[in-house]
Each structure stands twice: as structure tokens, then as C-alpha cells.
N, C-alpha and C. Protein backbone atom coordinates (compact mmCIF):
# COMPACT_ATOMS: atom_id res chain seq x y z
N UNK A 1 -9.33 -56.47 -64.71
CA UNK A 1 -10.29 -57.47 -64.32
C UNK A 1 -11.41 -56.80 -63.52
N UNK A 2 -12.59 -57.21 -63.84
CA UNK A 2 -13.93 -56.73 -63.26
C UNK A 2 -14.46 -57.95 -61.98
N UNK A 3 -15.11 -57.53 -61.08
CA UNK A 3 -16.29 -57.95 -60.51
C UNK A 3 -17.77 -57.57 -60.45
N UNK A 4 -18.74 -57.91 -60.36
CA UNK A 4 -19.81 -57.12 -60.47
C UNK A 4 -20.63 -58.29 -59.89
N UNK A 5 -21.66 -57.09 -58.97
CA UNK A 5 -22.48 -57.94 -57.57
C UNK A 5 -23.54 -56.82 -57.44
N UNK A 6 -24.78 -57.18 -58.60
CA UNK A 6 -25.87 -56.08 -58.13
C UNK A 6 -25.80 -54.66 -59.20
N UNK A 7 -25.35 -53.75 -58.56
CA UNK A 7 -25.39 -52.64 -59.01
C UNK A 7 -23.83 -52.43 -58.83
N UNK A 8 -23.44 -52.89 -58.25
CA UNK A 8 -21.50 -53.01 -58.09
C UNK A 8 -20.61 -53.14 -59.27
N UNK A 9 -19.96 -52.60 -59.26
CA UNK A 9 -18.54 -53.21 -60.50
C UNK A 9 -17.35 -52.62 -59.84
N UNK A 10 -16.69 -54.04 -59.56
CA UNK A 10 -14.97 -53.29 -58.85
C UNK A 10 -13.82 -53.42 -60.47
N UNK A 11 -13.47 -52.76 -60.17
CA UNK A 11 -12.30 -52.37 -61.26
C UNK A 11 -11.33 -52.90 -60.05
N UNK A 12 -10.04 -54.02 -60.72
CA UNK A 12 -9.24 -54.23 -59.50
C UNK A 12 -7.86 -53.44 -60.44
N UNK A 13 -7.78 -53.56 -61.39
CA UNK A 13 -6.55 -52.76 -62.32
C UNK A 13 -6.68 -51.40 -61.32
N UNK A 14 -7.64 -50.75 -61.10
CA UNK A 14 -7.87 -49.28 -60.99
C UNK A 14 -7.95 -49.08 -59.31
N UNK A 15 -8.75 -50.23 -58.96
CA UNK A 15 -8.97 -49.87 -57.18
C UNK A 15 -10.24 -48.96 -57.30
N UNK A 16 -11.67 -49.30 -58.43
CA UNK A 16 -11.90 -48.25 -58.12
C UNK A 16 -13.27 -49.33 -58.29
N UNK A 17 -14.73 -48.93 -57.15
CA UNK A 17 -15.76 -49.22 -57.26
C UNK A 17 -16.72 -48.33 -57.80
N UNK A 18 -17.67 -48.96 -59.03
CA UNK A 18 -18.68 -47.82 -59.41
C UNK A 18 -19.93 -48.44 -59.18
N UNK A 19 -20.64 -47.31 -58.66
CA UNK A 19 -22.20 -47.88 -58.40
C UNK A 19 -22.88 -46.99 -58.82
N UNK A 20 -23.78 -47.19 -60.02
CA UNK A 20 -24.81 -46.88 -61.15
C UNK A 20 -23.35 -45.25 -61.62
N UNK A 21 -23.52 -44.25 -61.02
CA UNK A 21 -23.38 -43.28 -61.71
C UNK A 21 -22.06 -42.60 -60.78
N UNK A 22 -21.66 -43.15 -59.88
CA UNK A 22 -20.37 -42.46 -58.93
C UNK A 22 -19.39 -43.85 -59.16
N UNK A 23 -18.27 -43.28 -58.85
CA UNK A 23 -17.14 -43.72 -58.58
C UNK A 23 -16.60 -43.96 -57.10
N UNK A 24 -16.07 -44.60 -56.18
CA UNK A 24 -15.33 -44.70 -54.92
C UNK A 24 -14.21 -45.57 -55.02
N UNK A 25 -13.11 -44.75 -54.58
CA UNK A 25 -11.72 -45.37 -54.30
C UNK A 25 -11.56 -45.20 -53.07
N UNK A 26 -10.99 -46.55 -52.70
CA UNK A 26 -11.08 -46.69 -51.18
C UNK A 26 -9.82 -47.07 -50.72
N UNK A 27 -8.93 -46.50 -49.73
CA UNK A 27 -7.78 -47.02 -49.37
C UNK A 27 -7.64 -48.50 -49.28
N UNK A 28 -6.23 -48.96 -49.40
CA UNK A 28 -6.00 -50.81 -49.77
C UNK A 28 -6.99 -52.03 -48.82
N UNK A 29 -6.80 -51.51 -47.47
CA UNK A 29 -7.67 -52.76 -46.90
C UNK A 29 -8.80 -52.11 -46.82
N UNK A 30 -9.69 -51.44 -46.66
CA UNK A 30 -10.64 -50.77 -47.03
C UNK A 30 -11.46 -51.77 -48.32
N UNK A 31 -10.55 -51.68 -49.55
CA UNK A 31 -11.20 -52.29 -50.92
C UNK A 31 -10.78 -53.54 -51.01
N UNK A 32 -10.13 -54.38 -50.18
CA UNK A 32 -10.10 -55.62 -50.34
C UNK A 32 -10.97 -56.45 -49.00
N UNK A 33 -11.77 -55.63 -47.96
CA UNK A 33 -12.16 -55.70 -47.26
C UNK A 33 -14.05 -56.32 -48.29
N UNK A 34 -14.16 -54.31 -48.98
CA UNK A 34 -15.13 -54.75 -49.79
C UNK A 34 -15.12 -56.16 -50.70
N UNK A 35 -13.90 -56.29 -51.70
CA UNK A 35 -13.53 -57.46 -52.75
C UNK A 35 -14.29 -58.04 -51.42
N UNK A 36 -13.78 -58.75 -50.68
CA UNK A 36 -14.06 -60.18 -49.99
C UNK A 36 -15.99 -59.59 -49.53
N UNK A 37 -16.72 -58.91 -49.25
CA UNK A 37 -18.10 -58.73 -49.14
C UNK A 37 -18.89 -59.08 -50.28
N UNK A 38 -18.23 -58.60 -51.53
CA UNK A 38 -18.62 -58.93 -52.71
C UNK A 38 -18.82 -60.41 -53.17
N UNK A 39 -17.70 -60.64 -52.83
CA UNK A 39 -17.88 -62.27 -53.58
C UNK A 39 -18.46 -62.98 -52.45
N UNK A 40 -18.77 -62.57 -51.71
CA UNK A 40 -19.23 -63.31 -50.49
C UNK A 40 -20.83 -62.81 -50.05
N UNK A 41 -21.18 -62.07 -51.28
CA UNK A 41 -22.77 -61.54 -50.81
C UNK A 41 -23.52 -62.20 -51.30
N UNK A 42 -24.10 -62.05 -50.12
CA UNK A 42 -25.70 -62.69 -49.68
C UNK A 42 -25.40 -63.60 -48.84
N UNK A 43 -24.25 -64.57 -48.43
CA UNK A 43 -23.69 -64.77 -47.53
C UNK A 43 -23.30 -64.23 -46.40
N UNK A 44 -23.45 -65.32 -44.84
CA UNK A 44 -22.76 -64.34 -43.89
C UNK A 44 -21.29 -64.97 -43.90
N UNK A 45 -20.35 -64.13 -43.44
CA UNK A 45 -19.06 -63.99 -43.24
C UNK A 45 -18.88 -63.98 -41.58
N UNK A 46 -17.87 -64.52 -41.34
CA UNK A 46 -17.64 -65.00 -39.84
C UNK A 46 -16.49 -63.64 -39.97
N UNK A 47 -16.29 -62.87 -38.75
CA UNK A 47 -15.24 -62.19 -37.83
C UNK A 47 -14.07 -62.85 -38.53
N UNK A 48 -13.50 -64.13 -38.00
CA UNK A 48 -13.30 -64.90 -38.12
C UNK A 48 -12.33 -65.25 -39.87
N UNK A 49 -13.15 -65.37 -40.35
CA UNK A 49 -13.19 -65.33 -41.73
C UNK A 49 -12.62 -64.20 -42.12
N UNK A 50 -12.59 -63.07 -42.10
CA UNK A 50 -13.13 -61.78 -42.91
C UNK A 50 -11.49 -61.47 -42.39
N UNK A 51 -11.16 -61.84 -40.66
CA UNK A 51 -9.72 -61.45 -40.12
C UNK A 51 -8.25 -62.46 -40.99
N UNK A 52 -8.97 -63.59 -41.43
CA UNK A 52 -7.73 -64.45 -41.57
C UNK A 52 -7.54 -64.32 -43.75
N UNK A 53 -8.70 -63.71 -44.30
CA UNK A 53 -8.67 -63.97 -45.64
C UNK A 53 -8.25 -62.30 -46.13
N UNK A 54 -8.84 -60.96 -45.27
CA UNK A 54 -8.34 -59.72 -45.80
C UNK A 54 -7.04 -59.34 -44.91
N UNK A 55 -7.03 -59.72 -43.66
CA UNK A 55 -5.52 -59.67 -43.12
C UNK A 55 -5.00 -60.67 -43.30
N UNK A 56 -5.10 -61.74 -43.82
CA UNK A 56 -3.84 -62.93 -44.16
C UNK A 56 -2.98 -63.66 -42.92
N UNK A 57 -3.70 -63.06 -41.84
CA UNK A 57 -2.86 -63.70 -40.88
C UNK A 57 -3.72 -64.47 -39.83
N UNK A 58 -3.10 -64.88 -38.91
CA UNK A 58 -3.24 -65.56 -37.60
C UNK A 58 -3.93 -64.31 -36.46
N UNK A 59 -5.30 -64.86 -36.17
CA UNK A 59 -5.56 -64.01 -35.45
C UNK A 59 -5.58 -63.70 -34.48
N UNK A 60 -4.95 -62.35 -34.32
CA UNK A 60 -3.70 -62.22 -33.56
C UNK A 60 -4.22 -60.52 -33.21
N UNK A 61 -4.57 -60.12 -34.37
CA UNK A 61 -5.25 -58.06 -34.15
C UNK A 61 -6.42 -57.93 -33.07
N UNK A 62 -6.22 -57.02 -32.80
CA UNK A 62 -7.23 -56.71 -31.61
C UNK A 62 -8.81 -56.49 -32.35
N UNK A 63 -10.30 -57.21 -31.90
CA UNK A 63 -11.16 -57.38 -32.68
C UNK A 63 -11.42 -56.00 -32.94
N UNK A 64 -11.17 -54.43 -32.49
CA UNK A 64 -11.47 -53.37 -32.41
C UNK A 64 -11.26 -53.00 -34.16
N UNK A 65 -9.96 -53.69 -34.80
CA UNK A 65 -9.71 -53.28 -36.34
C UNK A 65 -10.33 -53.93 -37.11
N UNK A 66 -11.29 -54.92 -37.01
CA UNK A 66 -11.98 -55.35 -37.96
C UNK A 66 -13.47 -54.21 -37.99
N UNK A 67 -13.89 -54.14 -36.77
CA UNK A 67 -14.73 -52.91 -36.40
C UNK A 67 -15.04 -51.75 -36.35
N UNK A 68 -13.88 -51.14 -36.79
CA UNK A 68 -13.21 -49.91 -37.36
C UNK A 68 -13.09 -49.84 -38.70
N UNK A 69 -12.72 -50.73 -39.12
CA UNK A 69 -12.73 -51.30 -40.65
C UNK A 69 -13.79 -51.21 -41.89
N UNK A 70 -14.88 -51.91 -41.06
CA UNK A 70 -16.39 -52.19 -41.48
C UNK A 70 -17.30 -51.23 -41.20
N UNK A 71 -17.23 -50.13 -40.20
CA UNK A 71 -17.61 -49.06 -40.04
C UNK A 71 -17.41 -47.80 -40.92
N UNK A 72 -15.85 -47.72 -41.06
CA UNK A 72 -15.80 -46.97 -42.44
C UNK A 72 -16.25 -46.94 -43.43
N UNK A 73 -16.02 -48.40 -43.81
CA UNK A 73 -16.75 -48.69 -45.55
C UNK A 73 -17.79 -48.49 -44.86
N UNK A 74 -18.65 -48.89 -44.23
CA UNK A 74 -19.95 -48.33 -43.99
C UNK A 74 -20.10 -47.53 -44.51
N UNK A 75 -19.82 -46.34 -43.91
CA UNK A 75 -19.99 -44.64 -43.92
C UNK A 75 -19.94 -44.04 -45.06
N UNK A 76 -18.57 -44.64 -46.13
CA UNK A 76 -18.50 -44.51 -47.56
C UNK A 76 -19.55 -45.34 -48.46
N UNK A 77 -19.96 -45.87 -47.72
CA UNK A 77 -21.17 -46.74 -48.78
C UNK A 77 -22.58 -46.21 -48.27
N UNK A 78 -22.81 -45.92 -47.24
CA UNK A 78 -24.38 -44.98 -46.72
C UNK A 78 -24.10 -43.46 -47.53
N UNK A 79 -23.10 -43.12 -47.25
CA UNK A 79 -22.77 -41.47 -48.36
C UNK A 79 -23.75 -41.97 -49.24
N UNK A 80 -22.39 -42.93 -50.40
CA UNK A 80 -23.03 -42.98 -51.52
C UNK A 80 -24.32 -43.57 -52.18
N UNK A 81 -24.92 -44.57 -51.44
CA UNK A 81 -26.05 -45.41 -51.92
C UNK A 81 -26.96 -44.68 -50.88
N UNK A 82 -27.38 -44.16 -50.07
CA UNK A 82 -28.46 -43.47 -48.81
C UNK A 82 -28.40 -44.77 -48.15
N UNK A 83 -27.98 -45.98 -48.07
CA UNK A 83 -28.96 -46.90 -47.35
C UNK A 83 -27.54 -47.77 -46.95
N UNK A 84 -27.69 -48.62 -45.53
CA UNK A 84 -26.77 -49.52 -45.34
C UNK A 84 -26.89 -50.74 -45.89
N UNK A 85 -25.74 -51.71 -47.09
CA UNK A 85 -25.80 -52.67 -47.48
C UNK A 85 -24.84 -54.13 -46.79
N UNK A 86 -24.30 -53.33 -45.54
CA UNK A 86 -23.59 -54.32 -44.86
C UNK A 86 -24.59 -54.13 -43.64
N UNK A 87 -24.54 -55.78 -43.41
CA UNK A 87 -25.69 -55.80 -42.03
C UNK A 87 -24.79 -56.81 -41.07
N UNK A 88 -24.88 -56.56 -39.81
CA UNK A 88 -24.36 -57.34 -38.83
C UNK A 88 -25.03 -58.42 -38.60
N UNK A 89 -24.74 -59.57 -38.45
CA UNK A 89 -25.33 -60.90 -37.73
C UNK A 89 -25.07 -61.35 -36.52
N UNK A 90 -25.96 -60.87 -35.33
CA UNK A 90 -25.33 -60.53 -34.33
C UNK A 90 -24.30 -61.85 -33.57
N UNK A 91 -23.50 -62.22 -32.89
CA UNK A 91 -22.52 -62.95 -32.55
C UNK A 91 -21.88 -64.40 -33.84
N UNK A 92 -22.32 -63.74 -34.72
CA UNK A 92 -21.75 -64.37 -35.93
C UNK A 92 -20.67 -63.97 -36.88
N UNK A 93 -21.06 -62.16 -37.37
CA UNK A 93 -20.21 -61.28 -38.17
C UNK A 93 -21.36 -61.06 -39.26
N UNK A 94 -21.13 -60.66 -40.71
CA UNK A 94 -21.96 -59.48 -41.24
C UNK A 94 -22.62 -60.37 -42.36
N UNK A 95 -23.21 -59.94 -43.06
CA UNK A 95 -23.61 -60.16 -44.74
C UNK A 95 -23.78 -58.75 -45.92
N UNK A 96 -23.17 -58.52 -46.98
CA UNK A 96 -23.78 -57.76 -47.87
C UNK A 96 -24.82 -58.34 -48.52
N UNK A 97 -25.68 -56.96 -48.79
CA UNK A 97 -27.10 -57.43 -49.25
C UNK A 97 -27.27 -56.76 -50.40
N UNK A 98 -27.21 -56.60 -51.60
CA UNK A 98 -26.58 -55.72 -52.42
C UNK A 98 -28.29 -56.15 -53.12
């Protein structure tokens, strides 16, 4: 099964995101972190949101792992595209802008 958002296509059989001409595989919450940015872009996403639908639970984690989280994929997504496509909304939580 495919998704595709922009220049995006997630492979979920594979775990693997391609954008125009690279490939990125991203450890499990890492790529279901992305899945949920994806279907949720151009939209903002609440903290909130993002803690109870990719961790599944009661929030309960210290806000430091969602922040840690979103910083990474960051870093793997500025590598590969030069440019940041996750943007913060400040005391709200983020939007992809793809």
C-alpha cells in the first residue's frame, strides 16, 4: 500500500519513503510519526494529537520524546530535501508543508 503527499510516496509494505530520486528508511516510530504528518499535511497537528495517535497512549511520556522525535525526522528530511518541511506552530504543535 502507497501514500503519496507532494513529492512523497511512503511504501508501508517496505517502511520505505521516496522523494523524487532517494530513498529513506526510518526506524518504526520515526515512520509512523512521518505516516501521521503526511496525511495530516497542510494541517496543524496538536502535541497533543501527534502523542495519543503515534504513541497510542494516554499522555503520560515526558513532552521531551515527542521533541526528540520531530527533531530527528527533521534532520533526515533537511539531509535529504536541503530545506525544512516540518514547521512548528508556536504553543500549538507543527504542520508539514510539503
Amino acid at each position: 500500500m502507497y501514500l503519496s503527499s507532494g513529492k512523497i510516496k511512503l511504501n508501508f509494505a517496505s517502511r520505505k519513503i521516496f522523494l523524487d530520486d532517494s530513498v529513506i528508511i526510518l526506524r518504526n516510530k520515526l515512520f509512523e510519526l512521518f505516516v501521521y504528518f503526511v496525511k495530516n499535511s497542510g494541517r496543524i497537528v496538536t502535541r497533543t494529537q501527534l502523542l495519543e495517535e503515534v504513541w497510542e497512549r494516554d499522555i503520560c511520556w515526558p513532552t521531551n520524546t515527542l521533541d526528540v522525535h520531530v527533531a530527528l525526522l527533521r534532520k533526515v528530511l533537511v539531509k535529504r530535501l536541503g530545506y525544512d518541511v516540518i514547521h512548528t506552530v508556536h504553543c500549538i504543535g507543527y504542520i508539514l508543508e510539503i
